[in-house]
PDB file of N, CA and C in Angstrom:
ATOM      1  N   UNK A   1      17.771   9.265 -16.954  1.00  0.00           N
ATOM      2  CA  UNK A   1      16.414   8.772 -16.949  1.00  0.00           C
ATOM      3  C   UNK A   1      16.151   8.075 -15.612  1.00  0.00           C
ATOM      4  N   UNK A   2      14.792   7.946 -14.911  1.00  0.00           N
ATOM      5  CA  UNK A   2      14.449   7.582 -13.926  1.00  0.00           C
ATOM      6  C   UNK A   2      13.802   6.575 -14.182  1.00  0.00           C
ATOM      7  N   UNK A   3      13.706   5.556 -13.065  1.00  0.00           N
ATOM      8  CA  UNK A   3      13.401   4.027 -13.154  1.00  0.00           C
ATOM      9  C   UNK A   3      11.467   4.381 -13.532  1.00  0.00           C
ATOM     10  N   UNK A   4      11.191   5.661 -12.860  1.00  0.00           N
ATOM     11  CA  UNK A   4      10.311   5.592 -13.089  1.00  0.00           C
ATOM     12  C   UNK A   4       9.469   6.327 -14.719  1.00  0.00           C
ATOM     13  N   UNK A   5      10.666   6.949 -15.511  1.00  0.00           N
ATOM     14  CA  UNK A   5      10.009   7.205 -16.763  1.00  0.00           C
ATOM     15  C   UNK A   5      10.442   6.323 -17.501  1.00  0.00           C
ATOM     16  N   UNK A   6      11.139   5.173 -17.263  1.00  0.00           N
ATOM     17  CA  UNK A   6      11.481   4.070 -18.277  1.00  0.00           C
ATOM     18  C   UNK A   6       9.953   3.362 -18.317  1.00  0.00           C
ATOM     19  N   UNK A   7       9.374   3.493 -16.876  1.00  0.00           N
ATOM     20  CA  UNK A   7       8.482   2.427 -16.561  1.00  0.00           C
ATOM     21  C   UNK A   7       7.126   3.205 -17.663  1.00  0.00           C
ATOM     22  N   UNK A   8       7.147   4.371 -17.415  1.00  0.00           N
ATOM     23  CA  UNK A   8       5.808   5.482 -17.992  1.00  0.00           C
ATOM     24  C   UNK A   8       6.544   5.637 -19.676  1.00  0.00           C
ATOM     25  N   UNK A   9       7.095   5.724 -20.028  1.00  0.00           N
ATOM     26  CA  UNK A   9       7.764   5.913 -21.502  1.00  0.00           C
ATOM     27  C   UNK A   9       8.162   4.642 -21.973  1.00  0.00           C
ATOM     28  N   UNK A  10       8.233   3.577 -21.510  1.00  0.00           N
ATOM     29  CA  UNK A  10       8.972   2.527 -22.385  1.00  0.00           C
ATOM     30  C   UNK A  10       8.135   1.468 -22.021  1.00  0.00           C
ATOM     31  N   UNK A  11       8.109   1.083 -20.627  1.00  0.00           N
ATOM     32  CA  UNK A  11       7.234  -0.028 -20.410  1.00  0.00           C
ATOM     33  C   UNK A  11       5.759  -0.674 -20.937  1.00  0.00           C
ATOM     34  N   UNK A  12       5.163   0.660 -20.531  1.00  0.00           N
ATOM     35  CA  UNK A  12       3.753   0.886 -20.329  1.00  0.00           C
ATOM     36  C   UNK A  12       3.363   1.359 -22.117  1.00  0.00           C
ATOM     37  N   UNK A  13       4.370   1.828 -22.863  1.00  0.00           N
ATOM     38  CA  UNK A  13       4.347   2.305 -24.220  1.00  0.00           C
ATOM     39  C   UNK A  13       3.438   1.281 -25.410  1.00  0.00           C
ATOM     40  N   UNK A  14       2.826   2.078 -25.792  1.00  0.00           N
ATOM     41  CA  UNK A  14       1.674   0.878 -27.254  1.00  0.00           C
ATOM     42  C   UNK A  14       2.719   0.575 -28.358  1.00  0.00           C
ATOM     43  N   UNK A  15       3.012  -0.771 -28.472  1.00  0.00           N
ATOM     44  CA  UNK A  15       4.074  -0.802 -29.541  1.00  0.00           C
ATOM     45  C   UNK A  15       3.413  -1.854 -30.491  1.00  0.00           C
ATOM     46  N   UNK A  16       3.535  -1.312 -31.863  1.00  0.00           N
ATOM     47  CA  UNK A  16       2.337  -2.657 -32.814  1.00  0.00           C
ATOM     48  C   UNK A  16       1.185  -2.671 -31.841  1.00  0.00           C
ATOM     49  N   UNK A  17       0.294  -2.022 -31.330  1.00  0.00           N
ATOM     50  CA  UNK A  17      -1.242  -2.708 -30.565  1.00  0.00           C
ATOM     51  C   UNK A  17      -1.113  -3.579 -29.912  1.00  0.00           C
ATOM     52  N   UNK A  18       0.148  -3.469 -29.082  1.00  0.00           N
ATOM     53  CA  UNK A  18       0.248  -4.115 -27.505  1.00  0.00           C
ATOM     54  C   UNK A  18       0.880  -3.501 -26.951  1.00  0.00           C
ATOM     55  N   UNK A  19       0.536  -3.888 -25.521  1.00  0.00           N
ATOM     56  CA  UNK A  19       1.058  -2.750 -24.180  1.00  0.00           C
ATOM     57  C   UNK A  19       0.712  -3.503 -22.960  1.00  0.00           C
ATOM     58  N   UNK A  20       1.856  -3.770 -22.510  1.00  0.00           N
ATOM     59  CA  UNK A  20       1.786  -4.385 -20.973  1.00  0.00           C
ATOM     60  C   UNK A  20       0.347  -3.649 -19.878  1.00  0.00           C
ATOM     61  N   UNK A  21      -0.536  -4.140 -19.402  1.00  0.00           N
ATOM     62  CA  UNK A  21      -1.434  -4.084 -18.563  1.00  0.00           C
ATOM     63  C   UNK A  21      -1.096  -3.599 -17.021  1.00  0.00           C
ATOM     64  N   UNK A  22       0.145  -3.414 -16.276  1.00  0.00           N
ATOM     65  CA  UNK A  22       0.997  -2.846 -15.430  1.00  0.00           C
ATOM     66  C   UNK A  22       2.433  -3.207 -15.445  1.00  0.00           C
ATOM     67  N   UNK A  23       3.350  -2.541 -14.760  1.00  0.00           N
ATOM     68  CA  UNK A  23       4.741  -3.148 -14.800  1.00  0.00           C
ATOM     69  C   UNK A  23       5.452  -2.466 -13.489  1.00  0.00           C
ATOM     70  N   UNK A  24       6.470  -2.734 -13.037  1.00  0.00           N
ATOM     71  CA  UNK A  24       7.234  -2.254 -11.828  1.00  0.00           C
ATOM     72  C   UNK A  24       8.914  -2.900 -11.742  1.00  0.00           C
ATOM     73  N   UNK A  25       9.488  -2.205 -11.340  1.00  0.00           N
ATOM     74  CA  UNK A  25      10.618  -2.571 -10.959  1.00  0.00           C
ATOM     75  C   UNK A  25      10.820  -2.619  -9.541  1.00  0.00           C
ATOM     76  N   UNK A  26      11.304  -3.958  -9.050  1.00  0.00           N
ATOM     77  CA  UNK A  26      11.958  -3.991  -7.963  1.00  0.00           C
ATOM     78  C   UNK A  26      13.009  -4.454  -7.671  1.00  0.00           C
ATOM     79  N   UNK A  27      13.329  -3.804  -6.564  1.00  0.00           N
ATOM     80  CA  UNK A  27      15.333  -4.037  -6.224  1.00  0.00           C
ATOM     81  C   UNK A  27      15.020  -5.966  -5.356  1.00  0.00           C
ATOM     82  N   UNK A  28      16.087  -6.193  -5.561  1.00  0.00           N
ATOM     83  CA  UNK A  28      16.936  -7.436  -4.410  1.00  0.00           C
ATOM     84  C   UNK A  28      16.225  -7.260  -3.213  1.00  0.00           C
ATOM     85  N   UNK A  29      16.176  -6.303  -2.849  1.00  0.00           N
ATOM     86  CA  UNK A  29      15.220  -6.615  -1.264  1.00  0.00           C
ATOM     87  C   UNK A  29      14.138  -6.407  -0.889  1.00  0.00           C
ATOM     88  N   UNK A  30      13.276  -6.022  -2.357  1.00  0.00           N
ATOM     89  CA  UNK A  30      12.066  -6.118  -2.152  1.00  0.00           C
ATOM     90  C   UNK A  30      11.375  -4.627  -2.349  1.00  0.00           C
ATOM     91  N   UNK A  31      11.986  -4.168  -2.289  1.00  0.00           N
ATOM     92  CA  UNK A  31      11.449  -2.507  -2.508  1.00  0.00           C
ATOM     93  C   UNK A  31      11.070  -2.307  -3.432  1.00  0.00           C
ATOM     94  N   UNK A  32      10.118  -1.269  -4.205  1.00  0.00           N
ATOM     95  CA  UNK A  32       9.434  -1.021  -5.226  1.00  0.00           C
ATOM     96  C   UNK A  32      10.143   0.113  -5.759  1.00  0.00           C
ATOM     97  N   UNK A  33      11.354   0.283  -6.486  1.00  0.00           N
ATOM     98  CA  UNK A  33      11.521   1.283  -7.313  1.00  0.00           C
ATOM     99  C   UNK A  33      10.740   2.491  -8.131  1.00  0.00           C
ATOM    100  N   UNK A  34       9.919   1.573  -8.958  1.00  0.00           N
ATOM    101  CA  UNK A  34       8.873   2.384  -9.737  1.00  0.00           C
ATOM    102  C   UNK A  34       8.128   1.228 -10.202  1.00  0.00           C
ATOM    103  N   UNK A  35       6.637   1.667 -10.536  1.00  0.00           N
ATOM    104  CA  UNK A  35       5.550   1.084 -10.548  1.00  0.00           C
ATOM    105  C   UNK A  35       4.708   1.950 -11.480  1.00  0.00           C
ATOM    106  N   UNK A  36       3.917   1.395 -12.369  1.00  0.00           N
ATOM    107  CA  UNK A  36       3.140   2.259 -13.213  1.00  0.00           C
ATOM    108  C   UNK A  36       1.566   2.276 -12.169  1.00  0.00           C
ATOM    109  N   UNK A  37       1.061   3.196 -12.301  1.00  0.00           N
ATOM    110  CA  UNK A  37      -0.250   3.714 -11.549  1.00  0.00           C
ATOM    111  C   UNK A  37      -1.277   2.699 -11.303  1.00  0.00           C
ATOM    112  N   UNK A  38      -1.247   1.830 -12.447  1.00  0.00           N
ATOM    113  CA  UNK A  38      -2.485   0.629 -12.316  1.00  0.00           C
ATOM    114  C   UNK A  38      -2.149  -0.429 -11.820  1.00  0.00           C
ATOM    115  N   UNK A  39      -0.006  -0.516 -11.556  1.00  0.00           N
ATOM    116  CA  UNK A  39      -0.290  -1.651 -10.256  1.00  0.00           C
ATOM    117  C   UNK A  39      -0.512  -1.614  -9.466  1.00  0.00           C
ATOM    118  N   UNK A  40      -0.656  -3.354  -9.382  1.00  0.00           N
ATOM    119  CA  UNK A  40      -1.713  -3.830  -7.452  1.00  0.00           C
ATOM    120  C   UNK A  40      -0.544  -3.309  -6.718  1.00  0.00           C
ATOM    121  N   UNK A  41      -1.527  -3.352  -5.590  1.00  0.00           N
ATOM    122  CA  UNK A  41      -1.090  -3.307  -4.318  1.00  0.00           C
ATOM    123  C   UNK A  41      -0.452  -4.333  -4.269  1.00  0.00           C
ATOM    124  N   UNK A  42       1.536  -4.292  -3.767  1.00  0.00           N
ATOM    125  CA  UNK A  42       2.354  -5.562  -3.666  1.00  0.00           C
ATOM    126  C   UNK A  42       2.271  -5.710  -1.863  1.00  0.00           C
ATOM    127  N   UNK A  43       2.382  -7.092  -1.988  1.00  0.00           N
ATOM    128  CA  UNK A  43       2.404  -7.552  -0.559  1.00  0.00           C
ATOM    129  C   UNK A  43       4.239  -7.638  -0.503  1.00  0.00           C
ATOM    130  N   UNK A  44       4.769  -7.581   0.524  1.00  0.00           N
ATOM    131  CA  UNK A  44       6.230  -7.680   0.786  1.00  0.00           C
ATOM    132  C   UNK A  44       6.508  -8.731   0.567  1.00  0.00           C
ATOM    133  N   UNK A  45       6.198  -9.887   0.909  1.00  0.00           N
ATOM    134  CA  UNK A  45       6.140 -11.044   0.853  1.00  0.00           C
ATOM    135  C   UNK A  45       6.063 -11.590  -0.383  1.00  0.00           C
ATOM    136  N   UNK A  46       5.279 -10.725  -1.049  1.00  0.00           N
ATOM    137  CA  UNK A  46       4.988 -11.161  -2.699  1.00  0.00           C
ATOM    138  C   UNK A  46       6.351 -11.142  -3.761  1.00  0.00           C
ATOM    139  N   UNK A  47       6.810 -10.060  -3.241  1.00  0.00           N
ATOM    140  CA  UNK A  47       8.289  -9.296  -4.071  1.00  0.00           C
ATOM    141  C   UNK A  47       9.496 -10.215  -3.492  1.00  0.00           C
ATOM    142  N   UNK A  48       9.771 -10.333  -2.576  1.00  0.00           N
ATOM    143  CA  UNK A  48      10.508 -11.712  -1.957  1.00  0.00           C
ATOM    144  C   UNK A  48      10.383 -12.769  -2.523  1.00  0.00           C
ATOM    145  N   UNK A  49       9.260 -13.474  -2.664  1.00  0.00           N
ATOM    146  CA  UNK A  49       9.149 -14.658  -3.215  1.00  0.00           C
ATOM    147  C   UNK A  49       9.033 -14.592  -4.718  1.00  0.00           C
ATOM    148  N   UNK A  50       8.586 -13.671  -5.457  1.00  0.00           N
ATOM    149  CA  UNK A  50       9.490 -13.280  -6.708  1.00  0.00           C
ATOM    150  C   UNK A  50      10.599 -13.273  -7.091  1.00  0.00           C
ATOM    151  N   UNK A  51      11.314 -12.032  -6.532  1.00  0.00           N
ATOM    152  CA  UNK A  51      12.599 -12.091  -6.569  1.00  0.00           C
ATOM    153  C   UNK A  51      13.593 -13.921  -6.275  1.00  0.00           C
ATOM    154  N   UNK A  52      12.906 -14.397  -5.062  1.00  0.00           N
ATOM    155  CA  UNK A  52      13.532 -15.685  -4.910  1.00  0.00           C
ATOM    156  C   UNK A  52      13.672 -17.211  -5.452  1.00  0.00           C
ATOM    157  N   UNK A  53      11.993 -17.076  -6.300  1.00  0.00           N
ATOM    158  CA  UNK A  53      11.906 -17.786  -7.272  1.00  0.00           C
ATOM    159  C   UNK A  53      12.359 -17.582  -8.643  1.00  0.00           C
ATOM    160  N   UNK A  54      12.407 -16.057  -9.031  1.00  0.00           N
ATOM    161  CA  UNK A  54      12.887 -16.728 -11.180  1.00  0.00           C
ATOM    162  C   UNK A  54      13.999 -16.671 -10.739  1.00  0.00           C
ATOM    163  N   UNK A  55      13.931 -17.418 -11.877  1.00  0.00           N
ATOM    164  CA  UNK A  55      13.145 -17.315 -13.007  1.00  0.00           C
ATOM    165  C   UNK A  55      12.396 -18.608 -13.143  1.00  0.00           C
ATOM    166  N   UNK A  56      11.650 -19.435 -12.262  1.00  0.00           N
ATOM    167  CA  UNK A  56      11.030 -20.364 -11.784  1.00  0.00           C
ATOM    168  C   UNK A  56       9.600 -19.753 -12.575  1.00  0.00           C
ATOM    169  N   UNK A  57       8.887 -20.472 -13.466  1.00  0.00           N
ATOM    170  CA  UNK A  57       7.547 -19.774 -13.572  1.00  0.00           C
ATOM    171  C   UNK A  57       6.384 -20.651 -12.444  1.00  0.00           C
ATOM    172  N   UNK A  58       6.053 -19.537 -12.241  1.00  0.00           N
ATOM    173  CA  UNK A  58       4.606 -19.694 -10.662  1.00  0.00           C
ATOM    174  C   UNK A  58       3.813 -18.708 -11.060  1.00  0.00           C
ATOM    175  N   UNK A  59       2.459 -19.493 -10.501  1.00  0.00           N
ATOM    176  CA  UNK A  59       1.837 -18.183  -9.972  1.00  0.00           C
ATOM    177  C   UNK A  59       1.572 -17.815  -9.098  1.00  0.00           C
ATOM    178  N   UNK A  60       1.398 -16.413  -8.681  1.00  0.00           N
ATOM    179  CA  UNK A  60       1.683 -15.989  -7.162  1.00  0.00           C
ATOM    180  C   UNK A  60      -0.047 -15.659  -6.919  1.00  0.00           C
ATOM    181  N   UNK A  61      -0.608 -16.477  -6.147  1.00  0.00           N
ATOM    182  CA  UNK A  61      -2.025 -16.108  -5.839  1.00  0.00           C
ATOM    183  C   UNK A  61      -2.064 -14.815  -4.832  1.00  0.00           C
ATOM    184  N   UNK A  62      -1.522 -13.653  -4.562  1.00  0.00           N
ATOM    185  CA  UNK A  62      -1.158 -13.155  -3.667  1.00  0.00           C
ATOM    186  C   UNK A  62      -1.682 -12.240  -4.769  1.00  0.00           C
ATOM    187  N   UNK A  63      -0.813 -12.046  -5.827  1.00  0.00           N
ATOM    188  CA  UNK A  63      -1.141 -10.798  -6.798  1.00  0.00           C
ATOM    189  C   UNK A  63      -1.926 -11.263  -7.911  1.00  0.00           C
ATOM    190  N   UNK A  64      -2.520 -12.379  -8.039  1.00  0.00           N
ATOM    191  CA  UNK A  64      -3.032 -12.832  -9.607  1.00  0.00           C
ATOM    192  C   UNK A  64      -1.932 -12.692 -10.506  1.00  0.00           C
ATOM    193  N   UNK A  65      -0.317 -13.097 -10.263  1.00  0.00           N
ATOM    194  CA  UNK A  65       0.582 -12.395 -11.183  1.00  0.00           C
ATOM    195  C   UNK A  65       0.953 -14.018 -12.048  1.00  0.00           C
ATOM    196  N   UNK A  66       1.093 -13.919 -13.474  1.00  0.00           N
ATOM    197  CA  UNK A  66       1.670 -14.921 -14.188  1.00  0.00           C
ATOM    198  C   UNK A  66       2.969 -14.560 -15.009  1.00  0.00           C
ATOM    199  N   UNK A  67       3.949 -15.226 -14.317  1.00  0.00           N
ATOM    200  CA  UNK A  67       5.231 -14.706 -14.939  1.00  0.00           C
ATOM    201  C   UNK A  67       5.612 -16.170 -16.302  1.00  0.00           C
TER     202      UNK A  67
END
């Protein structure tokens, strides 16, 4: 299986009448593995300071993201 049909088959999947709104995987250095179609546009910077903060909860005004 590919990072990216986990993301299209499992992630993004309606389970009980909920379903994540976008999702993505990214590696340690920032790269975007796989991404479902309706995510934002990531800033590099954004995925860095993700990755470097959690599991710290923030929000990243960069993406509107609430972890």
């Amino acid at each position: 299986m590919s990072w990216q049909s986990y993301i299209d088959d499992h992630l993004m999947a309606d389970v009980d009448g909920c379903h994540l709104t976008a999702a993505a995987i990214v590696g340690h250095d920032g790269s975007v593995w796989a991404q479902s179609s309706n995510f934002p546009q990531v800033l590099f910077l954004c995925t860095l300071t993700l990755i470097t903060s959690f599991p710290i909860f923030i929000h990243f005004n960069c993406l509107n993201l609430r972890i």
